[in-house]
Structure formats: structure tokens, C-alpha cells
C-alpha atoms as a PDB file:
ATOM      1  CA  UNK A   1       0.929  17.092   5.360  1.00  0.00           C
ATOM      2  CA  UNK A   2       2.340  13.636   5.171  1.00  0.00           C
ATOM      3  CA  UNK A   3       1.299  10.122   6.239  1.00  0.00           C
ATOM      4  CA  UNK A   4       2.807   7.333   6.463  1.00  0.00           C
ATOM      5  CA  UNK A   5       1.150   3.754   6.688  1.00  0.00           C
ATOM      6  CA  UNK A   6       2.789   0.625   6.319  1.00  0.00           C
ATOM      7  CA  UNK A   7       1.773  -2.452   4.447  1.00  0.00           C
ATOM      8  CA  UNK A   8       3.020  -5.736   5.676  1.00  0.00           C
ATOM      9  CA  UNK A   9       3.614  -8.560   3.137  1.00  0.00           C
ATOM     10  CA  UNK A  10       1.480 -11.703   4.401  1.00  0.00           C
ATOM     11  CA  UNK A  11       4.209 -14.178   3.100  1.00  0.00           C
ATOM     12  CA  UNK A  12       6.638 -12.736   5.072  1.00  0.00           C
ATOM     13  CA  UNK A  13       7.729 -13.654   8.411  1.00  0.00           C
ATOM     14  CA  UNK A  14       5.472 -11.651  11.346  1.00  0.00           C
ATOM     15  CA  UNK A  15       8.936 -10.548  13.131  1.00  0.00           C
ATOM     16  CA  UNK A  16      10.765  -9.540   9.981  1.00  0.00           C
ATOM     17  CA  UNK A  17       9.305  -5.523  10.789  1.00  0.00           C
ATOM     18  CA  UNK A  18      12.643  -4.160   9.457  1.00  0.00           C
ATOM     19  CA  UNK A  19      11.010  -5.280   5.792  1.00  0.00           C
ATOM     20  CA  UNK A  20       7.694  -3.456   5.943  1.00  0.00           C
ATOM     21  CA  UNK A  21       6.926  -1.633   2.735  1.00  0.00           C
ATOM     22  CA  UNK A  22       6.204   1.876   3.320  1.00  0.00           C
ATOM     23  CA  UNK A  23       2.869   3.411   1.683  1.00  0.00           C
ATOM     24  CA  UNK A  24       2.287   7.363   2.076  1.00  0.00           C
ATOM     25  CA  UNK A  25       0.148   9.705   1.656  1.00  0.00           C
ATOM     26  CA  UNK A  26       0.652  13.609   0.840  1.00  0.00           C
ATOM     27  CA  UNK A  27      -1.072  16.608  -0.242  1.00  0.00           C
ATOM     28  CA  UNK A  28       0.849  18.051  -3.111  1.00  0.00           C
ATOM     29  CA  UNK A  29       0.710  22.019  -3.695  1.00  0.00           C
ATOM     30  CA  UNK A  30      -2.625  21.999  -5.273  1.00  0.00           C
ATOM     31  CA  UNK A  31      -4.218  20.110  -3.304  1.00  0.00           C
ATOM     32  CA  UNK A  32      -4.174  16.954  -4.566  1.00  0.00           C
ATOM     33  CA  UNK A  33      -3.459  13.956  -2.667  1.00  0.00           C
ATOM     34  CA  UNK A  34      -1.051  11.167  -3.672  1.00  0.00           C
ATOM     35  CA  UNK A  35      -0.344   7.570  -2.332  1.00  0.00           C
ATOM     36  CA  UNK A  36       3.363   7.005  -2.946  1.00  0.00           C
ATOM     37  CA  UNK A  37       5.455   4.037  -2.898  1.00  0.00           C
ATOM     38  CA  UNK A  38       9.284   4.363  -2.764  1.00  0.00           C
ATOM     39  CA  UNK A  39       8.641   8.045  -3.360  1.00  0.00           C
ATOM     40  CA  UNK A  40       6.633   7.268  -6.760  1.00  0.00           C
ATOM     41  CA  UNK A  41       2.991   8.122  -6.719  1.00  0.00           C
ATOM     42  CA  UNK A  42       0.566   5.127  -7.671  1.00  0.00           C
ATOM     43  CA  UNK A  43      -2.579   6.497  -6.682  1.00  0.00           C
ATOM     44  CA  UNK A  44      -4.250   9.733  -5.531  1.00  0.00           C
ATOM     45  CA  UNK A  45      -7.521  11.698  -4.831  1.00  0.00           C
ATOM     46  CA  UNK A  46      -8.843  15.251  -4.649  1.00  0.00           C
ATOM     47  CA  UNK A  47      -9.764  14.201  -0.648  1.00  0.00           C
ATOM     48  CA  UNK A  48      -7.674  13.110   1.594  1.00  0.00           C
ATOM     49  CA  UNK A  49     -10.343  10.192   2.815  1.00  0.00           C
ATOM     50  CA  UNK A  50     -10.645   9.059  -0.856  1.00  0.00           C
ATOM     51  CA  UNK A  51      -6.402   8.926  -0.897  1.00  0.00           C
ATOM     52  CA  UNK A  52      -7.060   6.842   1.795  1.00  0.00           C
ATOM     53  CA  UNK A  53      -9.215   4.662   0.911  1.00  0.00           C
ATOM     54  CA  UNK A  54      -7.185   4.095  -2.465  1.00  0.00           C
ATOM     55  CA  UNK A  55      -4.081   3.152   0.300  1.00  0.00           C
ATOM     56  CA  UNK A  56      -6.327   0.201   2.031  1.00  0.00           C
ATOM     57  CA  UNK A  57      -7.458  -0.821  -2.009  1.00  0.00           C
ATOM     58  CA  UNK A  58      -3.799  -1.418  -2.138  1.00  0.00           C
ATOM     59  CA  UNK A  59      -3.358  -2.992   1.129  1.00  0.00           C
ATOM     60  CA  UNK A  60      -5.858  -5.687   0.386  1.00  0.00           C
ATOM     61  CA  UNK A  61      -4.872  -6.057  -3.853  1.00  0.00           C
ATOM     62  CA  UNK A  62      -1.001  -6.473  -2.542  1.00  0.00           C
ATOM     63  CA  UNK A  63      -2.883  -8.917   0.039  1.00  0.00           C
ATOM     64  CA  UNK A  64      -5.098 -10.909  -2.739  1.00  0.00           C
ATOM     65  CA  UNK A  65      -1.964 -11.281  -4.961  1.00  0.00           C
ATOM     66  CA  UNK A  66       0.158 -12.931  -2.430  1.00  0.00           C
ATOM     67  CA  UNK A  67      -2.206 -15.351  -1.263  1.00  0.00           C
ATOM     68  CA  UNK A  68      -2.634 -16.146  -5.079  1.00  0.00           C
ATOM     69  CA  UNK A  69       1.049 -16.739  -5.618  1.00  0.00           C
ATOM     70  CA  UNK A  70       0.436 -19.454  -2.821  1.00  0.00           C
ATOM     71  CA  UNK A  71      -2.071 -21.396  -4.202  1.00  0.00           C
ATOM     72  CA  UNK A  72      -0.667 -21.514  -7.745  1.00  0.00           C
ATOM     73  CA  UNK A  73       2.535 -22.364  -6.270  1.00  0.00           C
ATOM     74  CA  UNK A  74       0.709 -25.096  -4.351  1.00  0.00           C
ATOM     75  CA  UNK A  75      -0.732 -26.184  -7.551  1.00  0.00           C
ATOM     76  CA  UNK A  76      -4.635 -26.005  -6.126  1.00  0.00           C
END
């Protein structure tokens, strides 16, 4: 079984939709279940409700780090 969820990058422009990164999810043959990105697991669960919980964990980290970039950049 395979998900796929997509994470949107909050500095980027609303239309751009062509650049969406790509987050998902998928039970491997033991039943484990991995969050990939780019086909590289960084994260994972023995449920598939905690594997997605670790996917909206990374939605809102990738969120927090942007919106940090700003404000140093800002110098605040």
C-alpha cells in the first residue's frame, strides 16, 4: 500500500504546484511503515496512523524551519 502526500514549501510561490515536494508513505514486507522522501526513508512506524502522524511532524518541522530562515534573514 502506498500514499502519497505532498508538502508545500511556505516560501514558495502558492502557484508554483509543479515544485511540491513529495512525502510517502508505505508498508514495507514486514509490516513496517516508512515515510520516504525522494525514495529515501526518514521516518517510520509499526502503524500506519503513527507513520502518519510522523508525515504531519515533518510537515510542520519543514514549516517551523522556513519561517525561521525568514526572520534571521530579516535580522529580527
Amino acid at each position: 500500500m502506498r500514499r502519497h502526500y505532498m508538502m508545500k514549501d511556505p516560501s514558495r510561490n502558492p502557484s508554483d504546484d509543479e515544485q511540491v515536494e513529495r512525502l510517502t508513505i508505505n508498508r514495507t514486507a514486514t509490516g513496517y511503515w516508512t515515510v520516504q522522501r525522494e525514495g529515501k526513508d526518514v521516518a517510520g512506524s509499526m502503524t500506519l496512523r503513527g507513520a502518519e502522524a510522523e508525515r504531519e511532524l515533518m510537515v510542520r518541522l519543514g514549516r517551523r524551519s522556513v519561517r525561521r530562515t525568514a526572520v534571521r534573514a530579516a535580522g529580527l
